[in-house]
N, C-alpha and C. Protein backbone atom coordinates (compact mmCIF):
# COMPACT_ATOMS: atom_id res chain seq x y z
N UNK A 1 -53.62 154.12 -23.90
CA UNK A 1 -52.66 153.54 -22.97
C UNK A 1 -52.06 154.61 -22.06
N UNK A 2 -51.55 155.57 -22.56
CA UNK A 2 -51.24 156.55 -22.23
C UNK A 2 -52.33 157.41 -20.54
N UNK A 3 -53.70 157.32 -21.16
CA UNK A 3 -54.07 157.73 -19.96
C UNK A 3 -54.49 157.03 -19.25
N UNK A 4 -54.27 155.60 -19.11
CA UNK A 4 -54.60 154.90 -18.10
C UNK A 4 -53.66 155.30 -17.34
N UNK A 5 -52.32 155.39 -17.75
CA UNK A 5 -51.08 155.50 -16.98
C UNK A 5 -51.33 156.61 -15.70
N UNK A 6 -51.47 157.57 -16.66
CA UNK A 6 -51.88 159.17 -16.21
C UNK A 6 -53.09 159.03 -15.12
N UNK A 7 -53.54 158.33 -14.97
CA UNK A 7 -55.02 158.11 -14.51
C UNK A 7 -54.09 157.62 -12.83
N UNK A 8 -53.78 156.30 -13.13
CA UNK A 8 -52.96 155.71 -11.96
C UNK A 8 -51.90 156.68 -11.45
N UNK A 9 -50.91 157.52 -11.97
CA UNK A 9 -50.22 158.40 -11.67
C UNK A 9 -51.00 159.51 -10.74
N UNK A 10 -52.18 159.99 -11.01
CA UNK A 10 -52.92 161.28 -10.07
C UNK A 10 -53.11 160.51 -9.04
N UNK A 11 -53.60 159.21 -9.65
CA UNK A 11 -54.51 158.48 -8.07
C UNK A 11 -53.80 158.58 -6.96
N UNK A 12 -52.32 158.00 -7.25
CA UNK A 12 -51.07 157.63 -6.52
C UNK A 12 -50.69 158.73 -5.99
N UNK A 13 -50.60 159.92 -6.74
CA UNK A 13 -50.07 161.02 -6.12
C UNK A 13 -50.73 161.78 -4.84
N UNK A 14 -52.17 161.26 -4.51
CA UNK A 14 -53.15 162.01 -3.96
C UNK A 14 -52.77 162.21 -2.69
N UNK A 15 -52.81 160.54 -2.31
CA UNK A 15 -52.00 160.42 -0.71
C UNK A 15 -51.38 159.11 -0.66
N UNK A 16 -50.09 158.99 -0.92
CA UNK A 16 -49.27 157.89 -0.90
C UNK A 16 -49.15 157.92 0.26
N UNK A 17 -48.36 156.51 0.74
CA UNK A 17 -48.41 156.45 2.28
C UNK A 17 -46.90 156.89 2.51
N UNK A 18 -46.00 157.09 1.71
CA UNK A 18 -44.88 157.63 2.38
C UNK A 18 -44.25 158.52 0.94
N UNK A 19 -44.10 159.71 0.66
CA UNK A 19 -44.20 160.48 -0.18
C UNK A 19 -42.70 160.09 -1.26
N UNK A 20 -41.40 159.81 -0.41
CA UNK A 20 -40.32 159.83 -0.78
C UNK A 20 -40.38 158.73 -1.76
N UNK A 21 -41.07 157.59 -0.91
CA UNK A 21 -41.02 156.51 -1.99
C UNK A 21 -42.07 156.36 -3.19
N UNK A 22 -43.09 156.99 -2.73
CA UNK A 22 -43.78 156.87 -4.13
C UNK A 22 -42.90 158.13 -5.24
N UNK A 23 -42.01 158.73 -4.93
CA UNK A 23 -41.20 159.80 -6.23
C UNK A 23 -40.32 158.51 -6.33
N UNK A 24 -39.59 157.72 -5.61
CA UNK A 24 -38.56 156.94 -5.86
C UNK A 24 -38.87 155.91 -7.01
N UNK A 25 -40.42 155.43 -6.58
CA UNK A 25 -40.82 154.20 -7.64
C UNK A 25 -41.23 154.69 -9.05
N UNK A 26 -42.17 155.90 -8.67
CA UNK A 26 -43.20 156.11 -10.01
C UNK A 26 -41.94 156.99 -10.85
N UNK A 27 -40.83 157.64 -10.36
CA UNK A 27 -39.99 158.26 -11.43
C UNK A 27 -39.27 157.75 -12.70
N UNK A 28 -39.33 156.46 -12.74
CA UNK A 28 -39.63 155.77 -13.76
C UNK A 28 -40.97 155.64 -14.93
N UNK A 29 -41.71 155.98 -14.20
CA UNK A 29 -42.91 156.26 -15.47
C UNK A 29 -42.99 157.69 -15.72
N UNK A 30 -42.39 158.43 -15.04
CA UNK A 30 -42.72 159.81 -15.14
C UNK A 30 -41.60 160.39 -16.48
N UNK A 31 -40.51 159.67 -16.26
CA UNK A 31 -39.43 159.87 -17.49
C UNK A 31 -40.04 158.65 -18.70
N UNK A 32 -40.60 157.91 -18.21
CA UNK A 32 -40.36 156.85 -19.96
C UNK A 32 -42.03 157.24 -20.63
N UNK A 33 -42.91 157.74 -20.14
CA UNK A 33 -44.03 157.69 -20.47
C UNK A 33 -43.83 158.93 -21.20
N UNK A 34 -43.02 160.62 -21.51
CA UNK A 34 -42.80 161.39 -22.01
C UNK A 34 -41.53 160.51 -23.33
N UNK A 35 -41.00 160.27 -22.85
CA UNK A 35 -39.88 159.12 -24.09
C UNK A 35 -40.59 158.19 -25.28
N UNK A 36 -41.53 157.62 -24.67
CA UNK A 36 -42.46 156.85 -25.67
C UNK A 36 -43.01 157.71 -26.37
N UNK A 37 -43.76 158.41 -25.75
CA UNK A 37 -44.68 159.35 -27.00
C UNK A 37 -44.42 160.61 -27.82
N UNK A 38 -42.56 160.81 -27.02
CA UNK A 38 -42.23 161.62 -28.31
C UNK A 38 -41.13 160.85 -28.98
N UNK A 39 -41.32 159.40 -28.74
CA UNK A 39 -40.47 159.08 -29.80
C UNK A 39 -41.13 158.43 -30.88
N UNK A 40 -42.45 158.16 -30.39
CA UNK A 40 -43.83 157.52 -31.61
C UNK A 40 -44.00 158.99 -32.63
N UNK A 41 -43.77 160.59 -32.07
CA UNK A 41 -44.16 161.34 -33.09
C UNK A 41 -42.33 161.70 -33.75
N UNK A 42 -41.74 161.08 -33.56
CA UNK A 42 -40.77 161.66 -34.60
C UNK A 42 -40.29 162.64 -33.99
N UNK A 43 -40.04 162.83 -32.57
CA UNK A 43 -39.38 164.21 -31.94
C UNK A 43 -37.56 164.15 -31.87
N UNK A 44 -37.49 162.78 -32.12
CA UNK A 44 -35.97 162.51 -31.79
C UNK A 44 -35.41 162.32 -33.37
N UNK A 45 -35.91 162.67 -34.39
CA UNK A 45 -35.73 162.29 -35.87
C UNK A 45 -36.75 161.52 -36.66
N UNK A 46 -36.47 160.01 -37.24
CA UNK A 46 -38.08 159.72 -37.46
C UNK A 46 -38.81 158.72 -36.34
N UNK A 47 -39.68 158.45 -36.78
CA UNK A 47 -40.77 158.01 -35.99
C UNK A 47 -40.09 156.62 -35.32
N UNK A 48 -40.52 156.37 -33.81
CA UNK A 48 -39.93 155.32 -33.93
C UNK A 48 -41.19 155.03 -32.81
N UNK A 49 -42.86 154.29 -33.56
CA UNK A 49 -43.32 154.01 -32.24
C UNK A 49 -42.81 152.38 -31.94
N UNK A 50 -43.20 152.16 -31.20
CA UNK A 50 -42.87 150.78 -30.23
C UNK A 50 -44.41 149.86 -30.43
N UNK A 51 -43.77 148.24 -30.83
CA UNK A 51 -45.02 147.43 -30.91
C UNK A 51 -45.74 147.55 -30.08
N UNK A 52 -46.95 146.99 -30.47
CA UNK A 52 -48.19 146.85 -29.66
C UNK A 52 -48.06 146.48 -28.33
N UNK A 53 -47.52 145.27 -28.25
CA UNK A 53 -47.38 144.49 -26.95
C UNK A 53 -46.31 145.12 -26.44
N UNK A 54 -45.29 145.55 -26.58
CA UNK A 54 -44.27 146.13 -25.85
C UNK A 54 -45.37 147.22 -25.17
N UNK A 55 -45.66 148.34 -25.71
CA UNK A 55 -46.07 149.77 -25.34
C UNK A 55 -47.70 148.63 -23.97
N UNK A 56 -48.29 147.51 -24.26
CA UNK A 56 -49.28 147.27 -23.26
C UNK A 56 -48.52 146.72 -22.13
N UNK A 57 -46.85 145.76 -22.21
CA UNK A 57 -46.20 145.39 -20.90
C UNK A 57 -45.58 146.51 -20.51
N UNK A 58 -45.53 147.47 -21.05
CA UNK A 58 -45.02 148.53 -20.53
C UNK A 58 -45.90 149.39 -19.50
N UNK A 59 -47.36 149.54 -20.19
CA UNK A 59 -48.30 150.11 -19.19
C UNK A 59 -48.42 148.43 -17.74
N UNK A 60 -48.36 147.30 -17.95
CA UNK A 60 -48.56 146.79 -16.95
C UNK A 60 -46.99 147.24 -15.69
N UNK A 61 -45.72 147.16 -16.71
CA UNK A 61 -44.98 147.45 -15.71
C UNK A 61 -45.07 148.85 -14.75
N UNK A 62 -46.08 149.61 -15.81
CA UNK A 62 -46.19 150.93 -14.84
C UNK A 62 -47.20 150.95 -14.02
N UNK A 63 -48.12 150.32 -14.25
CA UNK A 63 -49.19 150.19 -13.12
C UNK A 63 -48.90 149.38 -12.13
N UNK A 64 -47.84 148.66 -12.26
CA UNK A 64 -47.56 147.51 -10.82
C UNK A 64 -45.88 148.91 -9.92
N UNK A 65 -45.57 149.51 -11.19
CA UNK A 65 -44.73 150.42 -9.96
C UNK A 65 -45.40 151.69 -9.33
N UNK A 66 -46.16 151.81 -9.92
CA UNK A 66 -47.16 152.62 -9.40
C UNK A 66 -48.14 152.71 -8.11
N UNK A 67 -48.89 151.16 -8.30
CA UNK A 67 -49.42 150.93 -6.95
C UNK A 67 -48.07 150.43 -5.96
N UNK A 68 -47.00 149.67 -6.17
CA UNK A 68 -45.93 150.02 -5.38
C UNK A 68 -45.64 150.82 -4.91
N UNK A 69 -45.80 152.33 -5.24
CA UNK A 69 -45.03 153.55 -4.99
C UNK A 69 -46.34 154.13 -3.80
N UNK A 70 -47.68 153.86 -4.45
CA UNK A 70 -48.76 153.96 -3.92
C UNK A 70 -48.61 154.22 -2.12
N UNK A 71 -48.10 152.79 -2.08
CA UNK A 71 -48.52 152.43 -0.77
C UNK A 71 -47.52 151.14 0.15
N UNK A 72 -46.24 151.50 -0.83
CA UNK A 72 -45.03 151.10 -0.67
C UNK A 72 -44.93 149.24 -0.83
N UNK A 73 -43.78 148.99 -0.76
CA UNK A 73 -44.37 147.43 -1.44
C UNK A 73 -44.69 146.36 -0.46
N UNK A 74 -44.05 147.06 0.52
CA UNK A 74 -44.52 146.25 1.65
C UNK A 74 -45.87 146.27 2.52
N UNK A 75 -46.23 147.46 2.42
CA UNK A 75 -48.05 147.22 2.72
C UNK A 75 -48.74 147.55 1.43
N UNK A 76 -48.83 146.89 0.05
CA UNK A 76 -49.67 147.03 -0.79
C UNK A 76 -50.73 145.46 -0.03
N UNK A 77 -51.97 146.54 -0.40
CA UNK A 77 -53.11 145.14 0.14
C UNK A 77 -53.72 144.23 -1.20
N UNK A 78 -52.92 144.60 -2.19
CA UNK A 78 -52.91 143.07 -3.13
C UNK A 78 -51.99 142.39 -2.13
N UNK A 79 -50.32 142.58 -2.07
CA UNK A 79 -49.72 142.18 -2.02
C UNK A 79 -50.04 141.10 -0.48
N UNK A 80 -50.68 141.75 0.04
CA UNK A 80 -51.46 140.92 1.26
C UNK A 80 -51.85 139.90 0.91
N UNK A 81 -52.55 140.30 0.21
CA UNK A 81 -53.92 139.15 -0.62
C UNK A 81 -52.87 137.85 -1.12
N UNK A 82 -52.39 138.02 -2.06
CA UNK A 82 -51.15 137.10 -2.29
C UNK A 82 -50.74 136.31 -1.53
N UNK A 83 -50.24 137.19 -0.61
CA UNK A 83 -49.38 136.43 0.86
C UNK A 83 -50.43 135.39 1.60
N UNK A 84 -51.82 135.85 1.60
CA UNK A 84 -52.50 135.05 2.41
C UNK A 84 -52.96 133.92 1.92
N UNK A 85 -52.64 134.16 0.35
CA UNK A 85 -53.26 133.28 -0.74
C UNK A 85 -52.87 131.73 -0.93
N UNK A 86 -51.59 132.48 -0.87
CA UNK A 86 -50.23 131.46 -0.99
C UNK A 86 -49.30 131.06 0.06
N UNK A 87 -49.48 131.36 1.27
CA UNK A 87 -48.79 131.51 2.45
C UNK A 87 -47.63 132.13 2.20
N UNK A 88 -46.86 132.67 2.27
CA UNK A 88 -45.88 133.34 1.76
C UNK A 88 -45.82 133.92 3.16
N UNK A 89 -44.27 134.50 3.47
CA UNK A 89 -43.78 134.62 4.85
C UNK A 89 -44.02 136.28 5.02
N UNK A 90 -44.30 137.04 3.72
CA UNK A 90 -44.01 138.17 3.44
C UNK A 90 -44.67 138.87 2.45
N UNK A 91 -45.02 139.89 2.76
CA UNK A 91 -45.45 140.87 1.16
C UNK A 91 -44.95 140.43 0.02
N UNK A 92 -45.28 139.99 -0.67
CA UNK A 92 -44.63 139.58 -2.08
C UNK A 92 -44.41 140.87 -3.14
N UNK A 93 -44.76 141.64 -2.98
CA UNK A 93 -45.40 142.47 -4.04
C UNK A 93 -43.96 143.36 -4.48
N UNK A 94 -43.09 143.07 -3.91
CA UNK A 94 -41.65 143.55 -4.55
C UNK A 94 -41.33 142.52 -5.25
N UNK A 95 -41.19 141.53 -5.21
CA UNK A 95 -40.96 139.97 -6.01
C UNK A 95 -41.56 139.97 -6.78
N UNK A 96 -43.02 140.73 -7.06
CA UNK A 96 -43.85 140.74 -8.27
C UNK A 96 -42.75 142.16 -9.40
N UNK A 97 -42.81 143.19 -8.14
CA UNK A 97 -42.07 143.91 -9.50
C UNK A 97 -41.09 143.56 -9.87
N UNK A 98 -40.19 142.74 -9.23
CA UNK A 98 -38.46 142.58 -9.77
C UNK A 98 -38.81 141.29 -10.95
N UNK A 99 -39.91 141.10 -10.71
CA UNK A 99 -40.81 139.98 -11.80
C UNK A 99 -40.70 140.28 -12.82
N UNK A 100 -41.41 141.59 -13.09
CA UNK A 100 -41.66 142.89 -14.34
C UNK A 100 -40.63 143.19 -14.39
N UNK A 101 -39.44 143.70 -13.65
CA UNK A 101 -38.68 144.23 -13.36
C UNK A 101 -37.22 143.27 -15.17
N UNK A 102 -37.99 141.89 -15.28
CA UNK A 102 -37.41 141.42 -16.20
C UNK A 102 -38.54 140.97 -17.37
N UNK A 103 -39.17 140.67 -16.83
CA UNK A 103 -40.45 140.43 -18.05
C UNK A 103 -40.62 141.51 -18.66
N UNK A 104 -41.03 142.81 -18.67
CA UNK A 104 -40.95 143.98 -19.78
C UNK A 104 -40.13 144.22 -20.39
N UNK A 105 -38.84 144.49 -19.80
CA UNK A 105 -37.50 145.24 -20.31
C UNK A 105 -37.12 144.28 -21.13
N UNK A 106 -37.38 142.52 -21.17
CA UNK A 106 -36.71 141.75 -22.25
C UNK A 106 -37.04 141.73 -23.46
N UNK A 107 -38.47 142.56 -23.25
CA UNK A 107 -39.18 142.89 -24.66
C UNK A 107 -38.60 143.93 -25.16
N UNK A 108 -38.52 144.99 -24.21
CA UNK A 108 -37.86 146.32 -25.04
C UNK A 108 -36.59 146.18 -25.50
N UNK A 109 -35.41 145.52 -24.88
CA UNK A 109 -34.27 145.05 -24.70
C UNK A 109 -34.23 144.42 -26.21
N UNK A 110 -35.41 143.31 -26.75
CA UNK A 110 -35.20 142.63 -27.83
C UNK A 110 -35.78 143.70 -29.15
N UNK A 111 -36.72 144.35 -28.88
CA UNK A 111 -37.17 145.48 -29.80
C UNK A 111 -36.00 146.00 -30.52
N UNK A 112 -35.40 147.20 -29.00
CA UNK A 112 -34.41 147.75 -29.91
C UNK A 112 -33.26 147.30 -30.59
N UNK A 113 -32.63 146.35 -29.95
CA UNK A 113 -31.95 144.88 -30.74
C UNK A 113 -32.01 144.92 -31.91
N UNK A 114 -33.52 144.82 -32.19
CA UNK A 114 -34.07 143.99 -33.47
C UNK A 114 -34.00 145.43 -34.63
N UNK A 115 -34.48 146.22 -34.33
CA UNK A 115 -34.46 147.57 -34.73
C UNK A 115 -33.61 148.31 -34.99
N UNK A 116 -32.48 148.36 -33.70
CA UNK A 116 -31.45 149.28 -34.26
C UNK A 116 -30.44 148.97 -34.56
N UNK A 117 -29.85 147.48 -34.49
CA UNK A 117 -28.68 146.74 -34.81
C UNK A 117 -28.56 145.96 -35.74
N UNK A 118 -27.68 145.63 -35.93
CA UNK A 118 -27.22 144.37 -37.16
C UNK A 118 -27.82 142.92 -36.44
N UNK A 119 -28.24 143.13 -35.05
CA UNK A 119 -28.18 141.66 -34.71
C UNK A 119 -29.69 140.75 -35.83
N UNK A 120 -29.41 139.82 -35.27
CA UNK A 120 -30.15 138.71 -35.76
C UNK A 120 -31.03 138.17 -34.63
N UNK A 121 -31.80 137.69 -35.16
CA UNK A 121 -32.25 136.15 -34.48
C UNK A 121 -31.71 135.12 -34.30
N UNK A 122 -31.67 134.27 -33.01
CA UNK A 122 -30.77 133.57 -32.62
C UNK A 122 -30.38 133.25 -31.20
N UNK A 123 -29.10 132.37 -31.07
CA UNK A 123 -28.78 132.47 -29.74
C UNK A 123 -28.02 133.83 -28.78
N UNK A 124 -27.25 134.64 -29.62
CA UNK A 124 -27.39 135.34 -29.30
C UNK A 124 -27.85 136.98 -29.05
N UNK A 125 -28.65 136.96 -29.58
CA UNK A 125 -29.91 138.05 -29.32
C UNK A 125 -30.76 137.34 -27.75
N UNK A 126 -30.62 136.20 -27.55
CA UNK A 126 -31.47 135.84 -26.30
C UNK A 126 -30.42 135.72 -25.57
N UNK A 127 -29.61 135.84 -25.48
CA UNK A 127 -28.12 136.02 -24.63
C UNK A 127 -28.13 137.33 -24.37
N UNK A 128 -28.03 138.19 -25.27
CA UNK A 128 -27.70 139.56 -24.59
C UNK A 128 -29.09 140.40 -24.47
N UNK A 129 -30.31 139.74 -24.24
CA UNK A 129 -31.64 140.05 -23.58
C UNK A 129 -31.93 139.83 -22.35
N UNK A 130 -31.25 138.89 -22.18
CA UNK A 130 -31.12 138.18 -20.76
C UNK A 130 -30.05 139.16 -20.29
N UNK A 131 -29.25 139.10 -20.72
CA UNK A 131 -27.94 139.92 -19.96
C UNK A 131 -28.53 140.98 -19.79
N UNK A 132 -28.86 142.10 -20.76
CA UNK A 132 -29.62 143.47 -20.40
C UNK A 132 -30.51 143.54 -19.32
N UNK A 133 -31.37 141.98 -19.41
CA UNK A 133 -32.45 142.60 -18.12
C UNK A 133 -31.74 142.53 -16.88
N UNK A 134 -30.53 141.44 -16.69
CA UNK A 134 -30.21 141.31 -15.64
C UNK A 134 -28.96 142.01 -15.20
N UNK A 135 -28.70 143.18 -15.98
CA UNK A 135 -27.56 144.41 -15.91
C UNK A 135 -28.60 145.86 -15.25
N UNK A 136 -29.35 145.37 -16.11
CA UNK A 136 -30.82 146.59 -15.42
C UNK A 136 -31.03 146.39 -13.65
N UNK A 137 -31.46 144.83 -13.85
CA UNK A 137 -32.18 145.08 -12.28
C UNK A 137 -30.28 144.85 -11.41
N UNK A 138 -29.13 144.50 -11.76
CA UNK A 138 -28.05 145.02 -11.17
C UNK A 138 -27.65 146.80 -10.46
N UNK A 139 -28.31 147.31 -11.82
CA UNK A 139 -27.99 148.71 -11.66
C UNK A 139 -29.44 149.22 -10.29
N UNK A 140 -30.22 148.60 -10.50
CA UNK A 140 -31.63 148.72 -9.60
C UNK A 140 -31.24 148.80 -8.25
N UNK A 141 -30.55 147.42 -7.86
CA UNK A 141 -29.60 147.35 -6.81
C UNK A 141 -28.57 148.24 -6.24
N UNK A 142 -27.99 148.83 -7.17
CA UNK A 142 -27.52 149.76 -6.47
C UNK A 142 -27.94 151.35 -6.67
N UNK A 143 -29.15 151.44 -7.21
CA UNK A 143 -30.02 152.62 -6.98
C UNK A 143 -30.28 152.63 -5.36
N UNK A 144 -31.24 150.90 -5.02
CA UNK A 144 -31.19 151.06 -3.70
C UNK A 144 -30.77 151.63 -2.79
N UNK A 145 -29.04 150.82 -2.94
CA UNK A 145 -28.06 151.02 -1.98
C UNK A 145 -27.65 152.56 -2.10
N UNK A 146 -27.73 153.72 -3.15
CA UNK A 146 -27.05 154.81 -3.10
C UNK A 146 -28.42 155.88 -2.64
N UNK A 147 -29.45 155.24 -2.36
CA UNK A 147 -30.42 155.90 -1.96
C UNK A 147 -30.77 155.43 -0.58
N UNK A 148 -30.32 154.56 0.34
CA UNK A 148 -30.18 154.07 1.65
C UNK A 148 -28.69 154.61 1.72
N UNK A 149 -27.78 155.01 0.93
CA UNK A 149 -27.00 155.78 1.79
C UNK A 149 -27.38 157.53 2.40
N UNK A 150 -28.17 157.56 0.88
CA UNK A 150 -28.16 159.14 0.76
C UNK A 150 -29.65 159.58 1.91
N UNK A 151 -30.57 158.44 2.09
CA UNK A 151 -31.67 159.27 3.25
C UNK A 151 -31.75 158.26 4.17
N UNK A 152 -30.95 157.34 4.49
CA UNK A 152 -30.68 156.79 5.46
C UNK A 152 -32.37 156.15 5.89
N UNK A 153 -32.48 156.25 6.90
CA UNK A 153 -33.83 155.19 7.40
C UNK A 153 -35.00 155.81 7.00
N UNK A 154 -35.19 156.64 6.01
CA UNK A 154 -35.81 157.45 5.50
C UNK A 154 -36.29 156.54 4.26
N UNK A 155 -35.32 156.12 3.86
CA UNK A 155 -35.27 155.36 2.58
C UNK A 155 -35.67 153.27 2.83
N UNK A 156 -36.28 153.24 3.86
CA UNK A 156 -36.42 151.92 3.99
C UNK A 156 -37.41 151.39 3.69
N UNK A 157 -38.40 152.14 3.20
CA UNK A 157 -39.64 151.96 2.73
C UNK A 157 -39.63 151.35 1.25
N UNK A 158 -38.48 152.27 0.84
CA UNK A 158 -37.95 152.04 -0.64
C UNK A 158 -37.29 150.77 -1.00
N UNK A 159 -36.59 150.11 0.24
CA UNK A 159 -35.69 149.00 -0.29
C UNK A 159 -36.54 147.53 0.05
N UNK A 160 -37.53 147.78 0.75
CA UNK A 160 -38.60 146.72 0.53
C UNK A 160 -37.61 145.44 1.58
N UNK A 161 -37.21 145.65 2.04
CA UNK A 161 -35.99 143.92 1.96
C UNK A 161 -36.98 143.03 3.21
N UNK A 162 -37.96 143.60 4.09
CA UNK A 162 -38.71 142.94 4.88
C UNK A 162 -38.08 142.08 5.89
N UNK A 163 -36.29 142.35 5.96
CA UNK A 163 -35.92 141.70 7.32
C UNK A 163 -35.31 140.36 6.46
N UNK A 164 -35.52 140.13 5.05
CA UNK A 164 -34.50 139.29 4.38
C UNK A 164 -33.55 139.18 3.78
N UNK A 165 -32.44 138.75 4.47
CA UNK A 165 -30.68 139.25 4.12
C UNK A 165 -30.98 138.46 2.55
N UNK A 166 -31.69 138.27 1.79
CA UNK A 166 -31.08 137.57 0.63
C UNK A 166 -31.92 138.11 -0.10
N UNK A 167 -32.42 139.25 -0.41
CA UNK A 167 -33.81 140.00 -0.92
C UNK A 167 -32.85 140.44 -2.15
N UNK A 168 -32.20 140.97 -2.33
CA UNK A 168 -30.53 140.89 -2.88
C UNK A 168 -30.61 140.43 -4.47
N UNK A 169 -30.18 139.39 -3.47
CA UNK A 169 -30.24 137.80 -4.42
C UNK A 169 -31.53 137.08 -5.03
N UNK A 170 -32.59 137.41 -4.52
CA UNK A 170 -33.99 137.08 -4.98
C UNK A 170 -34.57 138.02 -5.83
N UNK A 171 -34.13 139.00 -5.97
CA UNK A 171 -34.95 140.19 -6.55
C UNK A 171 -34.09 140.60 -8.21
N UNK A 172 -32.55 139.86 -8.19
CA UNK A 172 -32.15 139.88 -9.48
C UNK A 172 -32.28 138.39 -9.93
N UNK A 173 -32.66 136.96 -9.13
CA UNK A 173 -33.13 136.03 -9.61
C UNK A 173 -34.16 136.03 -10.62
N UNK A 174 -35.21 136.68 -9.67
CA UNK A 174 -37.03 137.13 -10.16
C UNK A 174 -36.78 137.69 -11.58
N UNK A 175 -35.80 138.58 -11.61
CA UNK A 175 -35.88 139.66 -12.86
C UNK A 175 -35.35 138.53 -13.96
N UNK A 176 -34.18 137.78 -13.83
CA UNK A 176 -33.90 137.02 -15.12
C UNK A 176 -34.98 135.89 -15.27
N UNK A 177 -35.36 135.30 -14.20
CA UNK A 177 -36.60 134.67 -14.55
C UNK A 177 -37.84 134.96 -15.47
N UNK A 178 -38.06 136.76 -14.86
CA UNK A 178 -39.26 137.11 -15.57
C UNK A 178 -38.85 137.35 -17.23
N UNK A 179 -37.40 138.11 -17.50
CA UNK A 179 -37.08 137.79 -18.93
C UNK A 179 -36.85 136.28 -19.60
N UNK A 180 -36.48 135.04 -18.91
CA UNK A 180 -37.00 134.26 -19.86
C UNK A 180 -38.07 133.56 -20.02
N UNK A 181 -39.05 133.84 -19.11
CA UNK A 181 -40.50 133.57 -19.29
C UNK A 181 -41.10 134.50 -20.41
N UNK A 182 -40.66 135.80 -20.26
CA UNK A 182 -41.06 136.79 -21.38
C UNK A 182 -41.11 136.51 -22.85
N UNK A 183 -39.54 135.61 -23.12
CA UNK A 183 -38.84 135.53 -24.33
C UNK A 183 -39.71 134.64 -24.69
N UNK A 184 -40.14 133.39 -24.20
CA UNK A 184 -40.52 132.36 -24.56
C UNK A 184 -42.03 132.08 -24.46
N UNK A 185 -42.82 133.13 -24.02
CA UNK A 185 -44.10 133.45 -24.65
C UNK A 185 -44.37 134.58 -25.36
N UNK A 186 -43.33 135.55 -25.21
CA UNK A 186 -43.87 136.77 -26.22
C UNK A 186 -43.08 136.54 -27.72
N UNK A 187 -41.81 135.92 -27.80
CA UNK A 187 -40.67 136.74 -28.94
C UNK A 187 -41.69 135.98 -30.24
N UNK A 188 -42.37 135.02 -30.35
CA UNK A 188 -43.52 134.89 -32.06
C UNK A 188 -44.47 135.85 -32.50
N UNK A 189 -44.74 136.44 -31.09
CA UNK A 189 -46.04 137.52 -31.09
C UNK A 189 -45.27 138.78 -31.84
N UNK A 190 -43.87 138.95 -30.97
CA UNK A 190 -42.99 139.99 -30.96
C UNK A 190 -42.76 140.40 -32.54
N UNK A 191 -42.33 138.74 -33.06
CA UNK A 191 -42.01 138.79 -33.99
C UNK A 191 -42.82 139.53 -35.13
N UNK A 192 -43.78 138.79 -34.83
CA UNK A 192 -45.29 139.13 -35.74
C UNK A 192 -45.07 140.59 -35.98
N UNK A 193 -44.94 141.13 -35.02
CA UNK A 193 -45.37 142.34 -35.14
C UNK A 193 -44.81 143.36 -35.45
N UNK A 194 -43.58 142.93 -34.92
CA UNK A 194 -41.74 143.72 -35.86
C UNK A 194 -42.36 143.19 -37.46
N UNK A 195 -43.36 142.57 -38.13
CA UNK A 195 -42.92 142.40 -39.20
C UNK A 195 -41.88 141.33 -39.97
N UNK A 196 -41.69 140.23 -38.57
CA UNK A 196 -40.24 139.84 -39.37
C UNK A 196 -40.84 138.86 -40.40
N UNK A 197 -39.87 138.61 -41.08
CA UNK A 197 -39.96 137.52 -42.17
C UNK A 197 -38.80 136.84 -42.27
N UNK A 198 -37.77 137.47 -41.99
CA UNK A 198 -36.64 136.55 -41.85
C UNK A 198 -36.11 135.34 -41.07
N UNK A 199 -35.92 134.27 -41.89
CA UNK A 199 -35.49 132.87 -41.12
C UNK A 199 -34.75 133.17 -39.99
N UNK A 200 -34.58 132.39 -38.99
CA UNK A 200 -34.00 132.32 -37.65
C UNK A 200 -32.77 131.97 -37.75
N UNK A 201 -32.12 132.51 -37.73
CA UNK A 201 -30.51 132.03 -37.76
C UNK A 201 -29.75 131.33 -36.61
N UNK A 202 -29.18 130.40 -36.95
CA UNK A 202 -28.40 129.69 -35.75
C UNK A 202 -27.25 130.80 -35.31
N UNK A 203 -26.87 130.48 -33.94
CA UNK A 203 -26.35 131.65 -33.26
C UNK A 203 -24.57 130.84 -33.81
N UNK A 204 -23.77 132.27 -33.57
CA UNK A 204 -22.69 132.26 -33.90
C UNK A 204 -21.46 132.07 -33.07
């Protein structure tokens, strides 16, 4: 998994079409892809690798910010493809990541949950999964905004918004969407694989 990542990371780096933003997007895989694998060998105390399916939506969320960063999200030529597919007014391909942007993290979000807390299964463990993803892509938002202050039209490549005042509002929609689509096809698999055995508890 690991070097697929690595694989897409050189590709990207070779000749992105605008340099600032491919460091802006892919610096997210560049910090969590060193985090995962020294926290699978026990570098932070003991071992703590991450399920199966988490560590494979994790490589999909990095390969979709990746070719993002590639070739920015507004001329990715999937993201074309899409648009022409579906008529769509616009590059989609930022709407795909703010997609991921909640579909992965609700997995990790419920992992460590499940792992490092007292919580349970229940209503609220899917309450504050949802909340996490959609505190994440909040904070995303104003990564944007403090990075359109700090390089000014430099940085417009990065904020993707394509001329839509509500990109905003659509892009932390997308993200809680993609976490409860996540919850509700992954958390049995999830389960499986955490090992659980414990009955489901009604929320409190």
């Amino acid at each position: 998994m690991a070097a697929i990542v690595i694989a897409a990371l050189l590709w990207s780096a070779i000749a992105p079409t605008d340099r600032l933003t491919w460091l802006l997007e892919v610096v997210w895989v560049l910090v969590g892809l060193p985090l995962v694998v020294l926290a699978a060998r026990g570098t932070f105390g003991a071992a703590f690798p991450l399920s199966r399916l988490l560590c494979w939506l994790l490589v999909a969320h990095a390969l979709v910010l990746i070719y993002g960063g590639a070739y920015t999200y507004a001329q990715t030529p999937l993201g074309f493809s899409l648009r022409d597919l579906f008529g769509f007014e616009r590059n989609p391909w930022d709407r795909v990541g703010h997609f991921m942007q909640g579909f992965v993290p609700a997995i990790l979000a419920r992992e460590l949950l499940l792992r490092c807390t007292p919580l349970r299964r229940g209503g609220w463990l899917v309450y504050l999964v949802l909340a996490a993803a959609l505190s994440f892509s909040a904070l995303f938002e104003l990564i944007e905004w403090w990075a359109a202050l700090a390089f000014g039209a430099d940085a417009d490549a990065f904020l993707a918004t394509q001329g839509d005042v509500w990109d905003t509002q659509w892009d932390m929609f997308l993200c809680l969407c993609g976490a409860a689509l996540s919850l509700l096809l992954w958390s049995r698999v999830h389960d499986r694989q955490l090992g659980a055995a414990a009955p489901t508890e009604p929320a409190r």
